[in-house]
C-alpha atoms as a PDB file:
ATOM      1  CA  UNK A   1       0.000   0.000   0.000  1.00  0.00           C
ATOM      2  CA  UNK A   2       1.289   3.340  -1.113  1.00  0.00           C
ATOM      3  CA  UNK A   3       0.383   5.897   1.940  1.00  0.00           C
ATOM      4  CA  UNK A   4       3.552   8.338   1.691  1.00  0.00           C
ATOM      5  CA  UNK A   5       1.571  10.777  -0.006  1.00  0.00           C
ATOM      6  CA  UNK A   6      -0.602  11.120   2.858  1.00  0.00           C
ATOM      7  CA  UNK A   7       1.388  13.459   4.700  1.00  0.00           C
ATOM      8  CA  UNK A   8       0.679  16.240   1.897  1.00  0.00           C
ATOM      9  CA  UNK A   9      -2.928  16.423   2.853  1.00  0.00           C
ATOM     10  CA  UNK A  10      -2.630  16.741   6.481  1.00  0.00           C
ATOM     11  CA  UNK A  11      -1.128  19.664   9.056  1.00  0.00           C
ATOM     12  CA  UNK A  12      -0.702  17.282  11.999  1.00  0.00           C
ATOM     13  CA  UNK A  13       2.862  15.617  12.271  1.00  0.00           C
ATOM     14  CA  UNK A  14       2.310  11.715  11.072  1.00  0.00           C
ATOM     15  CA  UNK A  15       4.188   8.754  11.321  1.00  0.00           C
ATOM     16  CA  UNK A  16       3.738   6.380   8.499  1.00  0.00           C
ATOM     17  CA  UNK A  17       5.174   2.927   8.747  1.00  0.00           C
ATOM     18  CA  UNK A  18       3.920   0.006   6.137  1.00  0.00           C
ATOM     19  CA  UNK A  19       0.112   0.438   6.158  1.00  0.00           C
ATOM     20  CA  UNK A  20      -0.343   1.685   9.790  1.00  0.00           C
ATOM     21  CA  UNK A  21      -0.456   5.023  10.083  1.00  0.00           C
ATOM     22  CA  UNK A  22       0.176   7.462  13.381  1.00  0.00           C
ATOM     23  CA  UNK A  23      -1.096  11.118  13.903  1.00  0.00           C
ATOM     24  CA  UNK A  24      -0.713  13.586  16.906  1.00  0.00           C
ATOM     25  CA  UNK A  25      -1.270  16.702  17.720  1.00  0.00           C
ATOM     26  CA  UNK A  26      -0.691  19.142  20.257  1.00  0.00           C
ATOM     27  CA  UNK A  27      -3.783  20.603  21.312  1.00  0.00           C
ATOM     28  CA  UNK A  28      -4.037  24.198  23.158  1.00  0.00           C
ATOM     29  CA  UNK A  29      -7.341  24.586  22.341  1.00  0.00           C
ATOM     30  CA  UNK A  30     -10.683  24.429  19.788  1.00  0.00           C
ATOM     31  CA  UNK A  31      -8.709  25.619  16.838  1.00  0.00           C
ATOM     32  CA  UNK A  32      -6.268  22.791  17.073  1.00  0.00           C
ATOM     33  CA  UNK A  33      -9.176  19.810  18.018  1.00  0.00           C
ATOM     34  CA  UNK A  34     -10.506  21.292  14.662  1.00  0.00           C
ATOM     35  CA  UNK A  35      -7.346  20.765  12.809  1.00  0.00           C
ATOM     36  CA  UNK A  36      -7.312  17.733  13.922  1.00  0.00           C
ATOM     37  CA  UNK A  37     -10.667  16.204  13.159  1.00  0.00           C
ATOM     38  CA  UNK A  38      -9.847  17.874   9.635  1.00  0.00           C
ATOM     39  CA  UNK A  39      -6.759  15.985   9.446  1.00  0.00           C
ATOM     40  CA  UNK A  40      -8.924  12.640  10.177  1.00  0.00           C
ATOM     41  CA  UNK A  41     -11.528  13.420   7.530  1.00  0.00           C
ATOM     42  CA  UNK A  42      -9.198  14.113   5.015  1.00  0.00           C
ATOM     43  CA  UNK A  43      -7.664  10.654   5.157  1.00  0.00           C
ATOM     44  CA  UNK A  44     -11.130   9.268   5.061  1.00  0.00           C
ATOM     45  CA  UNK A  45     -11.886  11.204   1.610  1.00  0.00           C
ATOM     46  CA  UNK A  46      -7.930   9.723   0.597  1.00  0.00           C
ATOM     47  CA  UNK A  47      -8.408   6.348   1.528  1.00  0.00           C
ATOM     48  CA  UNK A  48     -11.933   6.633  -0.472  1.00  0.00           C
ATOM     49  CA  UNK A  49     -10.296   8.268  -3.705  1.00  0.00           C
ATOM     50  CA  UNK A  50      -7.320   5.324  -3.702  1.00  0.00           C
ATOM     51  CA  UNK A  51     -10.382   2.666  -2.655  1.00  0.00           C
ATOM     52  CA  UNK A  52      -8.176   1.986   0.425  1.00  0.00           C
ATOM     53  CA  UNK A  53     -10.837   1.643   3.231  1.00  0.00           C
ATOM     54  CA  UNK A  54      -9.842   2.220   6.450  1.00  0.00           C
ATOM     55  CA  UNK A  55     -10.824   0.071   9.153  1.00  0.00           C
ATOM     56  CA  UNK A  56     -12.072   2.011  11.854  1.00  0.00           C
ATOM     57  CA  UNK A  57     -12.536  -0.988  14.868  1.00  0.00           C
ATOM     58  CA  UNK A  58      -8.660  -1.047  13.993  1.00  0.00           C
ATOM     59  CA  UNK A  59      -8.107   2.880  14.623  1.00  0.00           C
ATOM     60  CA  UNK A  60      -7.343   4.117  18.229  1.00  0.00           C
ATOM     61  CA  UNK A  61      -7.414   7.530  20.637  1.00  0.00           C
ATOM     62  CA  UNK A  62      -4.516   7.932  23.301  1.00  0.00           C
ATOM     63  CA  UNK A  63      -4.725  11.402  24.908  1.00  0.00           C
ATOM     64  CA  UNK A  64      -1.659  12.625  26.806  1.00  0.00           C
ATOM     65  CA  UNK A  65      -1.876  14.838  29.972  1.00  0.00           C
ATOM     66  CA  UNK A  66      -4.201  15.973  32.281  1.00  0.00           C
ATOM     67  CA  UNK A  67      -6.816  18.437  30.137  1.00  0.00           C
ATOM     68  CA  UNK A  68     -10.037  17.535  29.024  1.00  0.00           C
ATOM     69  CA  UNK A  69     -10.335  14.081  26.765  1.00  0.00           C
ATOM     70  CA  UNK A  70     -12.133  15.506  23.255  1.00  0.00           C
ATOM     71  CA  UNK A  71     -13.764  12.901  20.958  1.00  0.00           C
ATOM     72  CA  UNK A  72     -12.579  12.279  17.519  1.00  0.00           C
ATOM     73  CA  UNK A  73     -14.596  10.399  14.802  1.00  0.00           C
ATOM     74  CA  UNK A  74     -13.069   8.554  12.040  1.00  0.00           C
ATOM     75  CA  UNK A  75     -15.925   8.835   9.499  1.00  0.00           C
ATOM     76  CA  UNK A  76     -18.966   7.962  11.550  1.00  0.00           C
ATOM     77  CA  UNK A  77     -17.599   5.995  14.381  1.00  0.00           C
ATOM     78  CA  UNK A  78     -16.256   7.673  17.464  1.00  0.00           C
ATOM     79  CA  UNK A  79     -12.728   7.076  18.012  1.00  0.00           C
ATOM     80  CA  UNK A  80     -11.941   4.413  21.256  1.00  0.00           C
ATOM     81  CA  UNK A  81     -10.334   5.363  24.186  1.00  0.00           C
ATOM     82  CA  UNK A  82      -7.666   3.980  25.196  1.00  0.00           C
ATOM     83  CA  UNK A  83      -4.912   3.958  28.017  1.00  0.00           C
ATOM     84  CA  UNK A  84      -2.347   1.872  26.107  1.00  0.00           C
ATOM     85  CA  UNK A  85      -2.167   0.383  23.318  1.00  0.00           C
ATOM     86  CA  UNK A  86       0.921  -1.696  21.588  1.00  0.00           C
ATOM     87  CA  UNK A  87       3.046  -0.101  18.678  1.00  0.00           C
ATOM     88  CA  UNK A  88       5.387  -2.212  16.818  1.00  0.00           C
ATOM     89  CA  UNK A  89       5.482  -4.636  19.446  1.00  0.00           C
ATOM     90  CA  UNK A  90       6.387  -2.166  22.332  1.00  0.00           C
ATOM     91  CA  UNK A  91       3.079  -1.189  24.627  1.00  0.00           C
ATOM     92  CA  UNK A  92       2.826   2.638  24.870  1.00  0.00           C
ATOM     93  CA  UNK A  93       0.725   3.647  27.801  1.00  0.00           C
ATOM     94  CA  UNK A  94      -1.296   7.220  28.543  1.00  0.00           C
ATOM     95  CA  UNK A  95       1.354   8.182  31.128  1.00  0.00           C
ATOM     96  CA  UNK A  96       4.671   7.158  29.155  1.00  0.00           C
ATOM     97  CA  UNK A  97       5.951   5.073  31.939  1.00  0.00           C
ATOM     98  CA  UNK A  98       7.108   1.359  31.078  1.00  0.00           C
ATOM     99  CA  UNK A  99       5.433  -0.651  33.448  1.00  0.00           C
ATOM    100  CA  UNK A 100       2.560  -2.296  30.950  1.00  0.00           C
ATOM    101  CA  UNK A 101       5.339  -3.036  28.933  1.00  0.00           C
ATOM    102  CA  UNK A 102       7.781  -4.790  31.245  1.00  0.00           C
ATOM    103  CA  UNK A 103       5.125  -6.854  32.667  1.00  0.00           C
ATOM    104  CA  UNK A 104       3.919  -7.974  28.666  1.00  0.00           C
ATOM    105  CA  UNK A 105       7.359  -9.256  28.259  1.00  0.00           C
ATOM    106  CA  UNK A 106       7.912 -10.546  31.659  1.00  0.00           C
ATOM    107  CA  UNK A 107       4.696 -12.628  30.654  1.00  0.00           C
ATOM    108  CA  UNK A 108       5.693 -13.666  27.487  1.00  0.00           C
ATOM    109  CA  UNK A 109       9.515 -14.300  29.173  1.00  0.00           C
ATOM    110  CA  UNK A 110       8.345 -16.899  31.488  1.00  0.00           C
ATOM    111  CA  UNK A 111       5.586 -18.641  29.339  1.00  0.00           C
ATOM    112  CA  UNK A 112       8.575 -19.474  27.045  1.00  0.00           C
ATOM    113  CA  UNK A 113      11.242 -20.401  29.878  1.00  0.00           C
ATOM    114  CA  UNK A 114       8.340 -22.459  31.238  1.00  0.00           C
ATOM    115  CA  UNK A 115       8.094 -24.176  28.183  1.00  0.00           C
ATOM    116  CA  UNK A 116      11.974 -24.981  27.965  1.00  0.00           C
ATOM    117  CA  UNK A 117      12.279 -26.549  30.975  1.00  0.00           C
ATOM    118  CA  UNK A 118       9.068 -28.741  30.317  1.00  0.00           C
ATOM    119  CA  UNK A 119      10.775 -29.516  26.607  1.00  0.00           C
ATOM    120  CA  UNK A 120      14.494 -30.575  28.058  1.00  0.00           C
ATOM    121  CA  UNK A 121      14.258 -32.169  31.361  1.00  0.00           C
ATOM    122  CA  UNK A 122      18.302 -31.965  31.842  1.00  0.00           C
ATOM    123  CA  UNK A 123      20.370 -28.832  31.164  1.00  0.00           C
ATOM    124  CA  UNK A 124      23.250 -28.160  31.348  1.00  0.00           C
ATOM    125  CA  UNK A 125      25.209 -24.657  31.478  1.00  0.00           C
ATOM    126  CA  UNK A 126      26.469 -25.207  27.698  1.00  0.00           C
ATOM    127  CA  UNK A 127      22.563 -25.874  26.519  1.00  0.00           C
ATOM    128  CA  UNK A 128      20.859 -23.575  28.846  1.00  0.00           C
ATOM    129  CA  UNK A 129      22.908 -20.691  27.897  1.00  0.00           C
ATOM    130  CA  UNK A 130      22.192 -21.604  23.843  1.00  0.00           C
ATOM    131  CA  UNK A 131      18.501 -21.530  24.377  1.00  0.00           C
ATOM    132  CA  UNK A 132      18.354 -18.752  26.982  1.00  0.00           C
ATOM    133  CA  UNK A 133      20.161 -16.148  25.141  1.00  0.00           C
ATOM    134  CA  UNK A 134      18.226 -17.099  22.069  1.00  0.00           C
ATOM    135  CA  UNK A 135      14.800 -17.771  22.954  1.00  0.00           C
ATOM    136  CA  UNK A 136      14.194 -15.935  26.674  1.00  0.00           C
ATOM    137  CA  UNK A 137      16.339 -12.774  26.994  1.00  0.00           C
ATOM    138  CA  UNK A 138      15.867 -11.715  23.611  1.00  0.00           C
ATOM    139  CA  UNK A 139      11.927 -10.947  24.223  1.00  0.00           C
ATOM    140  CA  UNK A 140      13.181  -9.361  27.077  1.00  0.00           C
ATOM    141  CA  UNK A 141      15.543  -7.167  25.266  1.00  0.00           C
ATOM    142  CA  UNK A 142      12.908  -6.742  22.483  1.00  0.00           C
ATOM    143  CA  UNK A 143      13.274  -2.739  21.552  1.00  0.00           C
ATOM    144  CA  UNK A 144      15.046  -1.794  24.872  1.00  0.00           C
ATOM    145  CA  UNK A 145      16.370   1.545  24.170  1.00  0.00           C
ATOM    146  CA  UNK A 146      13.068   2.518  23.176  1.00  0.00           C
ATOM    147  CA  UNK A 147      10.902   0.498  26.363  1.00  0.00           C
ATOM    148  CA  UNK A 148      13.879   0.629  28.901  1.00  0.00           C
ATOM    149  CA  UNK A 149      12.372   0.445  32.335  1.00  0.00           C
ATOM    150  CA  UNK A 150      12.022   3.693  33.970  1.00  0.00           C
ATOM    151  CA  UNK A 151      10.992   2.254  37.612  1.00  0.00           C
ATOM    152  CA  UNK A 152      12.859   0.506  39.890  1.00  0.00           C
ATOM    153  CA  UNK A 153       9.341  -2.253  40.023  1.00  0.00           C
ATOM    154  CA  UNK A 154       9.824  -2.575  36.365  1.00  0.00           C
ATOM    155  CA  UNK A 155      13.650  -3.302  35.491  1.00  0.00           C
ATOM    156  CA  UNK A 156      12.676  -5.896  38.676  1.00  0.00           C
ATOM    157  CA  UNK A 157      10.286  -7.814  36.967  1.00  0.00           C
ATOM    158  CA  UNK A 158      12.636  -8.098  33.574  1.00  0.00           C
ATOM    159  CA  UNK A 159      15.363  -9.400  35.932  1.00  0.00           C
ATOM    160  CA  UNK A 160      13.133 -11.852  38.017  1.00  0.00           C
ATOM    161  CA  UNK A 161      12.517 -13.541  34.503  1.00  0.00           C
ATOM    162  CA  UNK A 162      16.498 -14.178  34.150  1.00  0.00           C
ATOM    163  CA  UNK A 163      17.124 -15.076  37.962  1.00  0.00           C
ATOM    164  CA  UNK A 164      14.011 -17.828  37.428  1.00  0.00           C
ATOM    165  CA  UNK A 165      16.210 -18.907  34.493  1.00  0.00           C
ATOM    166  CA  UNK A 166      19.624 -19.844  35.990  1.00  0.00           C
ATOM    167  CA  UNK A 167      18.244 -21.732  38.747  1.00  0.00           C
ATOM    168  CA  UNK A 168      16.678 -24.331  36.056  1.00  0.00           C
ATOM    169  CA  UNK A 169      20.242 -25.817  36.318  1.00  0.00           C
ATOM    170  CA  UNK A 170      20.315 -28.314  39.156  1.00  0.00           C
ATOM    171  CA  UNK A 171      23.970 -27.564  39.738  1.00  0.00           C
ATOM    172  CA  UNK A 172      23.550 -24.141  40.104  1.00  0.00           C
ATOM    173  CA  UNK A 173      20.377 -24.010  42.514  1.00  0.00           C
ATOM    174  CA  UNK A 174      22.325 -23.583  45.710  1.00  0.00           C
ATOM    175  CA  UNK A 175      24.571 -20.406  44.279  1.00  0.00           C
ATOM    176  CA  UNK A 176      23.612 -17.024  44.441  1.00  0.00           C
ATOM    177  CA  UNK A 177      22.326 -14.617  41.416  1.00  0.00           C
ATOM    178  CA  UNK A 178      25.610 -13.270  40.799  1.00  0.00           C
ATOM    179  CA  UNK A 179      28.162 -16.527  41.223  1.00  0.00           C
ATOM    180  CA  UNK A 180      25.166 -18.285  38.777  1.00  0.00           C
ATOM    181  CA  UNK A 181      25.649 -15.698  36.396  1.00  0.00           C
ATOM    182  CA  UNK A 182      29.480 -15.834  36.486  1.00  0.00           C
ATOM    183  CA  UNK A 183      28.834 -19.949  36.110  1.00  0.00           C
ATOM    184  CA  UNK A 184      27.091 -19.365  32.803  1.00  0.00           C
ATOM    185  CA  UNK A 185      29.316 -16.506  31.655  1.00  0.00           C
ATOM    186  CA  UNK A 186      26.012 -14.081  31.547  1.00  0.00           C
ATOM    187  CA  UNK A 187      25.434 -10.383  32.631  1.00  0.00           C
ATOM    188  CA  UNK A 188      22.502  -8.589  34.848  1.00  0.00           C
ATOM    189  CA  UNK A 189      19.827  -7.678  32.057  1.00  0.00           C
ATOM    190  CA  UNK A 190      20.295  -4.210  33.751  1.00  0.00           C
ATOM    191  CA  UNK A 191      23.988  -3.821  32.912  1.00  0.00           C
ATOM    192  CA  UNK A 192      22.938  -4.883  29.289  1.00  0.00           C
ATOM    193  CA  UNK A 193      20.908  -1.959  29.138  1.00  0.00           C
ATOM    194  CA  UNK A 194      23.427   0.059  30.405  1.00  0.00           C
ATOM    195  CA  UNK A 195      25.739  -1.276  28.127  1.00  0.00           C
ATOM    196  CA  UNK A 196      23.482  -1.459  25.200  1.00  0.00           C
ATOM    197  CA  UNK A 197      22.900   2.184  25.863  1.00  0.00           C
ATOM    198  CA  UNK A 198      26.656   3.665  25.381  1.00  0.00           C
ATOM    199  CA  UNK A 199      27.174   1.538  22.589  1.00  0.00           C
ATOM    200  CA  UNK A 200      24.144   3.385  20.693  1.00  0.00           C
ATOM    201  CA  UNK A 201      25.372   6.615  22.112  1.00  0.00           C
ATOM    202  CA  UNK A 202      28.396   6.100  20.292  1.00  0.00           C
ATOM    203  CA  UNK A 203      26.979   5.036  17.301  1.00  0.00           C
ATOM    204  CA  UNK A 204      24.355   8.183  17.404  1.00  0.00           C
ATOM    205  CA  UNK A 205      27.408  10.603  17.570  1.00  0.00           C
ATOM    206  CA  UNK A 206      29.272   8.861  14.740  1.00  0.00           C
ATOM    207  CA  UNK A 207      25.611  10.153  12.773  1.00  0.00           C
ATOM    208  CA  UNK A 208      25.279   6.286  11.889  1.00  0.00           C
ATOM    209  CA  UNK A 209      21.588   6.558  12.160  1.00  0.00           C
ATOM    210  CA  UNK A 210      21.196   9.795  10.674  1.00  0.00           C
ATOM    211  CA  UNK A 211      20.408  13.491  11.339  1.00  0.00           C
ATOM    212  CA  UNK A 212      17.248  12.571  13.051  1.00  0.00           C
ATOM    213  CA  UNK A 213      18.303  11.234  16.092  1.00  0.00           C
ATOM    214  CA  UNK A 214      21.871  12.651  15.774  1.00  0.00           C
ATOM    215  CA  UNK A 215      19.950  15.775  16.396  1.00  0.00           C
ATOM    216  CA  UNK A 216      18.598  14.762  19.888  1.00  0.00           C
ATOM    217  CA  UNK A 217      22.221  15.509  21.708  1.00  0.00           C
ATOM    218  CA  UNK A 218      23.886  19.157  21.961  1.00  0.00           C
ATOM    219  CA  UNK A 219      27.927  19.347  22.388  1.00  0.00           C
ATOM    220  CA  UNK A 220      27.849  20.689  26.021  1.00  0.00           C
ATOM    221  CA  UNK A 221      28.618  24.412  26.521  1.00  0.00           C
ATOM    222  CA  UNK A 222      30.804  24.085  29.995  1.00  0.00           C
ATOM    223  CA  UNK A 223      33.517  25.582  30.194  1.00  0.00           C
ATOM    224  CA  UNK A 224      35.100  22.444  32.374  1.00  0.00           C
ATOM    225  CA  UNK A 225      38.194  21.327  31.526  1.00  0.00           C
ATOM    226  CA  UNK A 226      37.170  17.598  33.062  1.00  0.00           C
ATOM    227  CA  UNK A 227      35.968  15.173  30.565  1.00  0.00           C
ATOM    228  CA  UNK A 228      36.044  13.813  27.193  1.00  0.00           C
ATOM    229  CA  UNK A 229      35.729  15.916  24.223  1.00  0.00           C
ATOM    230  CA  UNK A 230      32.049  13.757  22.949  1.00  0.00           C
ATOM    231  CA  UNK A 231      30.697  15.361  26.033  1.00  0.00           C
ATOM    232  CA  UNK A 232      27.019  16.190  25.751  1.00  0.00           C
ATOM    233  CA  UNK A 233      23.841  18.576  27.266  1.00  0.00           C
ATOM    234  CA  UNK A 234      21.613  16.875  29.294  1.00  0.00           C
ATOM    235  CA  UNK A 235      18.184  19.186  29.546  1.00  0.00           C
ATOM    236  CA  UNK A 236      16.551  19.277  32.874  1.00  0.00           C
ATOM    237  CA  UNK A 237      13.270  17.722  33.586  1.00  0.00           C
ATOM    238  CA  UNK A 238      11.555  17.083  36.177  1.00  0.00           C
ATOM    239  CA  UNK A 239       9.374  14.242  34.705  1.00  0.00           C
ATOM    240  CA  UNK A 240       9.810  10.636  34.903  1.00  0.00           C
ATOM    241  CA  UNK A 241       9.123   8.970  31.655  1.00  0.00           C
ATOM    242  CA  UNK A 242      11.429  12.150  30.226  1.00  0.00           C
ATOM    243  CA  UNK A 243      14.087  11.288  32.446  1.00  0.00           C
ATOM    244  CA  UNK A 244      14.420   7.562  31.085  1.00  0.00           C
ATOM    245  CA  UNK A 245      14.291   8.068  27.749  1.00  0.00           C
ATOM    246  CA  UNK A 246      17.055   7.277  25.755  1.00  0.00           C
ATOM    247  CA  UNK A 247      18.067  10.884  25.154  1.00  0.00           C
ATOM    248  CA  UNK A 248      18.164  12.044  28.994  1.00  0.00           C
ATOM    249  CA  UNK A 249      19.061   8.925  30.783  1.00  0.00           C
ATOM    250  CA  UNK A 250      22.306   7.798  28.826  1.00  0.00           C
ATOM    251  CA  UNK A 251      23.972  11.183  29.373  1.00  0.00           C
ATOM    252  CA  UNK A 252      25.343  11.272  32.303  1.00  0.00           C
ATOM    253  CA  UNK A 253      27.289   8.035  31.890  1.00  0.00           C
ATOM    254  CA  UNK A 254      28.253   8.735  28.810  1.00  0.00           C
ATOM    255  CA  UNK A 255      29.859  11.992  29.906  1.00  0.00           C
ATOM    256  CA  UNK A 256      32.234  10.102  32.487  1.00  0.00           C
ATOM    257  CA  UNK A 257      33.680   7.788  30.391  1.00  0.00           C
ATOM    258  CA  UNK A 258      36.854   8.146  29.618  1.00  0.00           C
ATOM    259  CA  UNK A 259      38.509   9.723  26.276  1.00  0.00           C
ATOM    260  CA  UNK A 260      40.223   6.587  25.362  1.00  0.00           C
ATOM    261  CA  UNK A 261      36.577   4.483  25.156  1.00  0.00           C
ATOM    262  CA  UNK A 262      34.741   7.924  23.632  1.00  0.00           C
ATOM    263  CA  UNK A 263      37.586   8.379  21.439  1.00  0.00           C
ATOM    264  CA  UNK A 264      37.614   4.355  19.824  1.00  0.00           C
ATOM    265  CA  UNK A 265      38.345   4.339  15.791  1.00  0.00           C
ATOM    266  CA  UNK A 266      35.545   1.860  15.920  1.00  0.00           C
ATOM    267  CA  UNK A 267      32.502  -0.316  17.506  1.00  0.00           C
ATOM    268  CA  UNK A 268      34.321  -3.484  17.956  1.00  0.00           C
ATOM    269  CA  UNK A 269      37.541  -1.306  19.200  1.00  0.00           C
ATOM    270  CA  UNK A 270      34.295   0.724  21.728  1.00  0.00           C
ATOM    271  CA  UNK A 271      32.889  -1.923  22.865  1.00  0.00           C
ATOM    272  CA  UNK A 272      36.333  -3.749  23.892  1.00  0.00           C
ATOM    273  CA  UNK A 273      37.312  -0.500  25.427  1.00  0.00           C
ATOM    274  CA  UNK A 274      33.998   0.220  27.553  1.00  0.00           C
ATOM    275  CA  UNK A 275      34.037  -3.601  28.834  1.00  0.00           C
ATOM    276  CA  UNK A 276      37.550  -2.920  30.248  1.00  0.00           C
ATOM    277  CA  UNK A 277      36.696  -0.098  31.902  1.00  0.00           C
ATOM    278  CA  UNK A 278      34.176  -1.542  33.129  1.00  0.00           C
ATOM    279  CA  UNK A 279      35.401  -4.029  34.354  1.00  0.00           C
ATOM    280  CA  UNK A 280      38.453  -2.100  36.119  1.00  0.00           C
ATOM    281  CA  UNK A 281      35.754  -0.161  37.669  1.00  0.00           C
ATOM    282  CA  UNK A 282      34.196  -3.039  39.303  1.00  0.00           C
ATOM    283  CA  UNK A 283      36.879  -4.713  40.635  1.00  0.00           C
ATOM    284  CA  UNK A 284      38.200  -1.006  41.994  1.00  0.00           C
END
């Protein structure tokens, strides 16, 4: 389905991604509800003139913030309300926290490491680790740096999912977390993220993803002579689910690494870098 050109008939900003479509506004006030609804109709008449219907039991409302809700129609059915809803497999909720979405894939974590241990009645570290890594954490790890947990409750839940895991190996039961995940040669899901986080940072600086998100980071404008030269702005907020995003909550880290990881002529070179210092740090 060809929808690009449905950005030309709209004033809203739009999202358009294979034949799903996303539209937002921000609304101050009757003039921009009206924009809006205009916006809405004039896809209708589109879809109508390309004989593209749109399905309107598929089409959802998610208002943001605390002002009044207003009711949109797609054609002649009254846009659903809703308090979360998932997009491209991550679970966006009305107050931009993560918690709907940790517990989804905390859900769909177990049900599969359930099923593992009911499929292969001995494991062993070698095994375990194969199917873990490939069946388990990655639906835990599905679109992190965009879902990262931003409460304490919720990065707990991911990690219960992995600490279930390790003791389904009958050697390991009587170790704790940490000595079972040095057994199996594995990491806290947490430190992934962490991890995960500065090697994308590094990446977004090197522009490898394009101005778009490139844009997202300021050089900072201290005057400090401490730090790296790839230091960056972090903008205050107050606000939780700002806080965690990728944008805000990878800054500060990022701005005390040193200027030999920063600094790396490459990922593989980063990435060996930041795990040494990492570990040095640890063991400091």
């Amino acid at each position: 389905m060809y929808v690009n050109d449905l950005t030309s008939i709209v004033q809203s900003p739009m999202l358009l991604y294979a034949d799903d479509v996303k539209i937002w506004r921000v609304i101050t006030g009757d003039k921009d509800a009206f924009t809006l609804q205009a916006d809405l109709n004039n896809m209708i008449n589109w879809s109508k003139e390309w004989l593209m219907p749109i399905n309107s039991e598929k089409c959802v409302y998610m208002h943001l913030g605390d002002s009044k809700v207003k009711t949109y129609n797609i054609g002649d059915v009254s846009l659903p309300v809703v308090r979360s809803h998932k997009d491209l497999g991550v679970t966006v909720s009305n107050d931009l926290k993560t918690t709907a979405h940790c517990r989804e894939v905390a859900v769909k974590g177990f049900r599969t490491l359930w099923a593992l241990k009911r499929t292969f009645t001995k494991l062993d570290t070698t095994m375990f680790t194969t199917l873990y890594t490939s069946l388990v954490r990655t639906k835990l790890e599905n679109c992190v740096q965009a879902a990262s947990p931003c409460l304490k409750g919720d990065s707990d839940i991911l990690e219960k999912v992995q600490r279930a895991a390790t003791r389904a190996i009958p050697e390991l039961r009587g170790l704790s977390y940490k000595e079972r995940l040095e057994k199996l040669n594995l990491f806290t899901l947490s430190y992934r993220r962490l991890r995960g986080d500065l090697i994308l940072m590094y990446r977004t600086l090197r522009n490898d993803f394009g101005p778009n998100l490139f844009s997202l980071f300021l050089p900072t404008r201290s005057g400090h002579l401490r730090g790296h030269s790839r230091r960056v702005e972090k903008p205050r907020t107050n606000k939780i689910p700002v806080a965690y995003r990728f944008s805000h909550r990878v800054i500060n880290t990022w701005n005390l690494l040193p200027e030999a990881v920063v600094s790396a002529p490459s990922i593989d070179t980063f990435k060996r870098r930041l795990d040494t210092h990492i570990s040095i740090l640890e063991k400091e």
